[in-house]
Protein backbone atom coordinates (compact mmCIF):
# COMPACT_ATOMS: atom_id res chain seq x y z
CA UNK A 1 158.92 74.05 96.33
CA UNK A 2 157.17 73.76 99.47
CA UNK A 3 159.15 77.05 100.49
CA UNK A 4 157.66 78.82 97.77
CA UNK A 5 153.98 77.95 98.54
CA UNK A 6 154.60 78.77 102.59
CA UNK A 7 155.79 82.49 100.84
CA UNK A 8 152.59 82.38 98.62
CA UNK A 9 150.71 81.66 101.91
CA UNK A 10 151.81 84.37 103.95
CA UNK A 11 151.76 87.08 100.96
CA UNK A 12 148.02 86.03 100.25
CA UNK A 13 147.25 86.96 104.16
CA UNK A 14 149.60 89.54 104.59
CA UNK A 15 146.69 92.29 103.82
CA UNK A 16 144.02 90.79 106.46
CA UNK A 17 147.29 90.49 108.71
CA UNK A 18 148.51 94.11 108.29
CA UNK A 19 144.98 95.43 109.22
CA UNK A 20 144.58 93.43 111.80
CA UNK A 21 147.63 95.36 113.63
CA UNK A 22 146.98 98.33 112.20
CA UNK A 23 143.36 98.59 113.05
CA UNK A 24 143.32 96.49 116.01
CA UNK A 25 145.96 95.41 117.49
CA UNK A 26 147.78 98.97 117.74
CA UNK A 27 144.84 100.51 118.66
CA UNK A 28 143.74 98.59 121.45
CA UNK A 29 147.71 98.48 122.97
CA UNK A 30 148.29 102.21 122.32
CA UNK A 31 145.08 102.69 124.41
CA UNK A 32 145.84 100.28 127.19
CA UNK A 33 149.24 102.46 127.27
CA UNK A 34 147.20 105.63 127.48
CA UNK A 35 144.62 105.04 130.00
CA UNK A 36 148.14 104.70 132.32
CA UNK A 37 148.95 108.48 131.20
CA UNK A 38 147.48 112.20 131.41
CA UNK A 39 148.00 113.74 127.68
CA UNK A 40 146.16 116.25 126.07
CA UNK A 41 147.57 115.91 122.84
CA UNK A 42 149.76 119.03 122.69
CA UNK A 43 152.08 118.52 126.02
CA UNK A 44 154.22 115.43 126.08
CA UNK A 45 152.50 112.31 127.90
CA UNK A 46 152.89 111.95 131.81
CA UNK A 47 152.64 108.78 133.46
CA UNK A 48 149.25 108.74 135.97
CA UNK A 49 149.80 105.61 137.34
CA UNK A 50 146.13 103.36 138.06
CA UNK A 51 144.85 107.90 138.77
CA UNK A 52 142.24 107.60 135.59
CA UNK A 53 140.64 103.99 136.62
CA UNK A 54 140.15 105.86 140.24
CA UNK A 55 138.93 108.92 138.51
CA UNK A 56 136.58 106.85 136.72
CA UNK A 57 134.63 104.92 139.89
CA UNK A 58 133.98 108.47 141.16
CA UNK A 59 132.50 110.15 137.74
CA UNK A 60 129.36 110.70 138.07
CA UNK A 61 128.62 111.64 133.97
CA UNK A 62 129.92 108.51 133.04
CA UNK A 63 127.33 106.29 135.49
CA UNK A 64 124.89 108.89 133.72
CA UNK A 65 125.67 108.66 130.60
CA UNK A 66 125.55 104.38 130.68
CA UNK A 67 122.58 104.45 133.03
CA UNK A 68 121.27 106.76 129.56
CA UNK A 69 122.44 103.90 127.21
CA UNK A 70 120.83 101.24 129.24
CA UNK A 71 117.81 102.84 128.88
CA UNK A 72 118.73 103.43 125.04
CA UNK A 73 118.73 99.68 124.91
CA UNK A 74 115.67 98.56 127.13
CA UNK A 75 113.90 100.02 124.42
CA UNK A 76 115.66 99.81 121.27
CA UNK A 77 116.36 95.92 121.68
CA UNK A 78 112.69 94.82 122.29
CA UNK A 79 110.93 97.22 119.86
CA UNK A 80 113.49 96.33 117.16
CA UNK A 81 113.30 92.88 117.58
CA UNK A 82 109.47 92.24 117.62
CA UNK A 83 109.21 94.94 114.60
CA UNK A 84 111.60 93.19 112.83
CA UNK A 85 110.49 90.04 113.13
CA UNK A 86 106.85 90.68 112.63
CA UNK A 87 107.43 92.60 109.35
CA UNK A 88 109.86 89.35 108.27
CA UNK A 89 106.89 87.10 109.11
CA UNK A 90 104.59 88.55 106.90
CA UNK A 91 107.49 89.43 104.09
CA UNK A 92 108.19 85.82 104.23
CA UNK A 93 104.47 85.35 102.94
CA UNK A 94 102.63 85.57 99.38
CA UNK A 95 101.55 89.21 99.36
CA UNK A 96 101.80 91.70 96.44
CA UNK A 97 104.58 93.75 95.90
CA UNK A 98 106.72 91.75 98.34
CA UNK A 99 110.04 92.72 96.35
CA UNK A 100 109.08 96.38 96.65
CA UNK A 101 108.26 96.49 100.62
CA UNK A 102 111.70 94.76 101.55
CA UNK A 103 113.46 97.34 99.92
CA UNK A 104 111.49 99.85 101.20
CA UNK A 105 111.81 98.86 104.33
CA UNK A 106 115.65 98.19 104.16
CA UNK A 107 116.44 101.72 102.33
CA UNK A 108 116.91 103.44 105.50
CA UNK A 109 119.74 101.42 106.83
CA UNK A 110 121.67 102.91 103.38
CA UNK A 111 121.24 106.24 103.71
CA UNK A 112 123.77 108.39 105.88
CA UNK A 113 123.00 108.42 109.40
CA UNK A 114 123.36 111.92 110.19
CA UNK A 115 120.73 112.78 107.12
CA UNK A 116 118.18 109.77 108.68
CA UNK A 117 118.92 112.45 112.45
CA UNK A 118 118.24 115.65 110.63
CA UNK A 119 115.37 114.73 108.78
CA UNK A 120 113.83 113.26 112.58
CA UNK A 121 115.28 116.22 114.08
CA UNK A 122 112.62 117.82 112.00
CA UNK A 123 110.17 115.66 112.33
CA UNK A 124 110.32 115.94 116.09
CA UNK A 125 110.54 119.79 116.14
CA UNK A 126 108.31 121.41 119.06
CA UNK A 127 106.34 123.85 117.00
CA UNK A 128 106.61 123.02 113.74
CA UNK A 129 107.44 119.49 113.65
CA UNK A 130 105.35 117.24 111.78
CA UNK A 131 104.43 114.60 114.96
CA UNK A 132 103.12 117.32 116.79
CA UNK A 133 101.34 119.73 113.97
CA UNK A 134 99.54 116.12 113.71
CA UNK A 135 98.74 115.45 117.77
CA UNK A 136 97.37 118.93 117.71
CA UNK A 137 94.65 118.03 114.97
CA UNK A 138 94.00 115.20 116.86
CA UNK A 139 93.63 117.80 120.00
CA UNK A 140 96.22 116.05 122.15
CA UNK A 141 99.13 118.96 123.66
CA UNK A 142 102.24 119.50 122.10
CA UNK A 143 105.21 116.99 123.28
CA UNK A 144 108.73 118.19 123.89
CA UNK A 145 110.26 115.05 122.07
CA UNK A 146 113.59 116.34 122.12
CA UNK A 147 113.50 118.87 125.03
CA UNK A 148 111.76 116.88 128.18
CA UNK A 149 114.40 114.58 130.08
CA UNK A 150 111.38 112.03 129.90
CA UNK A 151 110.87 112.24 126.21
CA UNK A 152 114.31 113.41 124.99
CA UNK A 153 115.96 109.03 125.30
CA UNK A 154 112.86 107.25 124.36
CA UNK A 155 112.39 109.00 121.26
CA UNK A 156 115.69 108.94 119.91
CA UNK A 157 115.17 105.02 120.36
CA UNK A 158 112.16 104.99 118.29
CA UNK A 159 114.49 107.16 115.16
CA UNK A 160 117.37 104.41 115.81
CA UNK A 161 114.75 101.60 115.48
CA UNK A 162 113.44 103.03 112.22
CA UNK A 163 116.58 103.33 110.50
CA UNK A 164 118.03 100.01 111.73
CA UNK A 165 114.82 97.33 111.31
CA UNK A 166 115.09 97.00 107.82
CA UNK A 167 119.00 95.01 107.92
CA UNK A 168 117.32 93.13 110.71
CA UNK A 169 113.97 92.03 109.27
CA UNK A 170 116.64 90.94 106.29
CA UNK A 171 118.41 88.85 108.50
CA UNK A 172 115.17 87.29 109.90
CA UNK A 173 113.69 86.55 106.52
CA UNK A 174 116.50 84.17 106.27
CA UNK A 175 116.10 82.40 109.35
CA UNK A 176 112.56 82.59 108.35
CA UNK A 177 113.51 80.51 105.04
CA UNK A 178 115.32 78.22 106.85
CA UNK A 179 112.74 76.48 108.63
CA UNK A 180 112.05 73.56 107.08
CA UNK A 181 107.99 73.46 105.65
CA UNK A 182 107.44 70.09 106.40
CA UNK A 183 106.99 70.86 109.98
CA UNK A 184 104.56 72.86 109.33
CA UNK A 185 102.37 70.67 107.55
CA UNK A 186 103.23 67.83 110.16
CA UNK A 187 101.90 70.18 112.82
CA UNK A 188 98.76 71.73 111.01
CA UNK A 189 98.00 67.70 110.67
CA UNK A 190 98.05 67.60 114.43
CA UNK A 191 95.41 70.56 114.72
CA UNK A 192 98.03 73.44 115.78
CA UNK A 193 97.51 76.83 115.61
CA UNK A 194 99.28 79.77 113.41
CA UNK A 195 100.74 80.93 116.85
CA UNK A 196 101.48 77.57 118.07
CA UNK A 197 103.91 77.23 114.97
CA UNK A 198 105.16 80.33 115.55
CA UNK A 199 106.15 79.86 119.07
CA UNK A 200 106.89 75.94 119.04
CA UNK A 201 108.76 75.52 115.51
CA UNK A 202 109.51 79.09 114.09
CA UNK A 203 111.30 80.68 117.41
CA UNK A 204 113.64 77.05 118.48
CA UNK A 205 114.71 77.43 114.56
CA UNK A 206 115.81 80.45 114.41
CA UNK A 207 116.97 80.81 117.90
CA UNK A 208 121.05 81.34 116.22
CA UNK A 209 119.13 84.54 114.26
CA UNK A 210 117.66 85.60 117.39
CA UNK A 211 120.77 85.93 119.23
CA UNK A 212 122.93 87.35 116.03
CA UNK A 213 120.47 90.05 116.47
CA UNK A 214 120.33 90.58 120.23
CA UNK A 215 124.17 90.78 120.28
CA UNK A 216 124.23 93.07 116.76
CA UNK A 217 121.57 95.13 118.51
CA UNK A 218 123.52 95.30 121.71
CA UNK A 219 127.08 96.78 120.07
CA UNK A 220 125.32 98.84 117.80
CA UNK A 221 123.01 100.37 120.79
CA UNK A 222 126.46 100.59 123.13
CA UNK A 223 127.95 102.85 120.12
CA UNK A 224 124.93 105.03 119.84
CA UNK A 225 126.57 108.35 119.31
CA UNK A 226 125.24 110.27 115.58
CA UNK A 227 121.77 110.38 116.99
CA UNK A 228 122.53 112.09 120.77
CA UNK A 229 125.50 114.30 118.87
CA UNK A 230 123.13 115.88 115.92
CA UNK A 231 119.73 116.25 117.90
CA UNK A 232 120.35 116.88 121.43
CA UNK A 233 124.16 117.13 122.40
CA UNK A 234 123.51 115.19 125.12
CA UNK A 235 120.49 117.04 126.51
CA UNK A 236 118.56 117.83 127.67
CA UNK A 237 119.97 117.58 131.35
CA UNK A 238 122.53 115.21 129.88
CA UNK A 239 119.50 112.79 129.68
CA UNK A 240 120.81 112.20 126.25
CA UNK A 241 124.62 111.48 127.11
CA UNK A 242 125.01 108.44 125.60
CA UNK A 243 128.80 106.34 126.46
CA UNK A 244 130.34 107.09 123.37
CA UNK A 245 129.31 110.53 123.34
CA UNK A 246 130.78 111.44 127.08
CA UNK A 247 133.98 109.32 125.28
CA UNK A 248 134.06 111.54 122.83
CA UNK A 249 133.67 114.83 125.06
CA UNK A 250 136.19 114.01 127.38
CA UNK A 251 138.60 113.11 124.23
CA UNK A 252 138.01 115.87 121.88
CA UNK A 253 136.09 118.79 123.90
CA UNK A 254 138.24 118.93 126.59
CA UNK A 255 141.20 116.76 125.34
CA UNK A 256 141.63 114.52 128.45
CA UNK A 257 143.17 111.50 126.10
CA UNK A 258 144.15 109.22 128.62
CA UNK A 259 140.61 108.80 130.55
CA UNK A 260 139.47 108.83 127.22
CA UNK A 261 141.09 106.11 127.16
CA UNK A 262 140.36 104.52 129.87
CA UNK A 263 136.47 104.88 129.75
CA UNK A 264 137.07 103.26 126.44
CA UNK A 265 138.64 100.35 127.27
CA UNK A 266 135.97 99.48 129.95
CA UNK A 267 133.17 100.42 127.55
CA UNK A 268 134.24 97.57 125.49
CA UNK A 269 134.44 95.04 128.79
CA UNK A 270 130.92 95.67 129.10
CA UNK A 271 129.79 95.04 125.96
CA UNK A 272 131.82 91.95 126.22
CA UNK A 273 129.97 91.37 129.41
CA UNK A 274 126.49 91.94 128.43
CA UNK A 275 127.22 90.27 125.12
CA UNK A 276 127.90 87.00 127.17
CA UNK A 277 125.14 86.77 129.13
CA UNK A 278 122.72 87.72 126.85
CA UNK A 279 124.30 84.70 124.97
CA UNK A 280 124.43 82.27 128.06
CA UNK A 281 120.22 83.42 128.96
CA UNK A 282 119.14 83.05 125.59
CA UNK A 283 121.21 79.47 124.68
CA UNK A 284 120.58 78.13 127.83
CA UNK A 285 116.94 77.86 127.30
CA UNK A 286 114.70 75.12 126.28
CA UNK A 287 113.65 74.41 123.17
């Protein structure tokens, strides 16, 4: 009998198990294997020896192309997270047509990101795109959103905020519910301010959403790849070359598989990195 349940057992988790190696565990090994080889797919595989993790130290496109995705993130993370959570504040209140604005709001986070990049694509066009038909009513100049190296980063950030806030400002408004309403009354008792809640009872509570969305920011900003791909291809001046996307070249462009690889496998030890000490800043301080 107790044979028969330990069979049930392992049937009833043999799906999550299978995908687990499939999708994970194979992938991961079969690329540790490869960053140790040169293939390009068609030739049989040649051993390289430690060759790619040298190769890597002295590329110069991939320190661009992360020093690009830092810069991605400097401003994604902090605009997305005070939209967000501003917009979740005043969801959270008694306004009309609350239903309608949160699914407003999280509607672009459905829809296919490569549409979300066209339709921006357009929208940031140089002659005829809609931002800058409007600046020149206005009487400002014309701004190369997607064709100065200054611009070209930035603005993609802004398009990758807009389609991302709305699962974001979800997952505030229930950290948002969370917080218990008597301390709010307790505290308006003791004379404090709307901001003084805010910052003394509404941040410490939902500190654990806080860093859930730091660290989903953080992946999601390290895999940026539709948005550089469809509207710039990495440029202008490869000021656009996001990780993935130099990944991605080097794989499939000009079929180097085992750097591929490699720059892989050490993309994912920095987000591992960067994960855990935005984890170990943000937990380790005070209420």
């Amino acid at each position: 009998m107790r044979f028969h349940k330990s069979i049930t057992s392992y049937l009833l988790i043999s799906p999550y198990l299978v995908h687990i190696v499939v999708f994970v565990l194979f992938p991961v090994g079969f690329s540790l294997f490869l960053s140790f080889h040169d293939w390009n797919i068609i030739s049989p595989m040649k051993y390289a020896g430690l060759s790619n993790y040298q190769k890597l130290l002295q590329d110069q496109y991939f320190l661009k192309s992360l020093r690009n995705t830092l810069i991605f993130l400097s401003i994604h993370i902090p605009l997305q997270i005070i939209i967000a959570l501003g917009l979740a504040v005043i969801l959270n209140q008694q306004i009309w047509f609350r239903a309608f604005f949160r699914g407003a709001f999280f509607m672009p986070v459905v829809v296919s990101g490569v549409v979300v990049t066209i339709m921006w694509q357009q929208l940031y066009g140089y002659e005829m795109g809609s931002i800058n038909l409007f600046l020149q009513t206005l009487g400002f100049e014309k701004v190369g959103w997607l064709t100065d190296p200054q611009w070209a980063m930035p603005s993609i950030a802004i398009m990758a905020t807009w389609k991302n806030v709305g699962l974001y400002i979800i997952l505030f408004l229930v950290g948002l519910q969370s917080v218990p309403k008597s301390l709010y009354e307790a505290s308006a008792l003791e004379g404090a301010t709307k901001w003084q809640q805010f910052w003394h009872i509404t941040l410490p509570v939902i500190n654990p959403t806080v860093i859930m969305v730091m660290i989903l920011s953080t992946i999601g900003g390290f895999s940026l790849f539709i948005e550089p791909y469809v509207m710039t291809g990495g440029g202008p001046l490869n000021s656009t070359l996001s990780t993935v996307l130099y990944i991605y070249k080097q794989g499939f462009f000009y079929y180097h598989m085992g750097y591929a690889a490699t720059l892989g496998l050490i993309l994912a030890l920095i987000i591992l990195l960067v994960v855990f000490i935005q984890r170990t800043v943000i937990e380790s301080k005070p209420a």
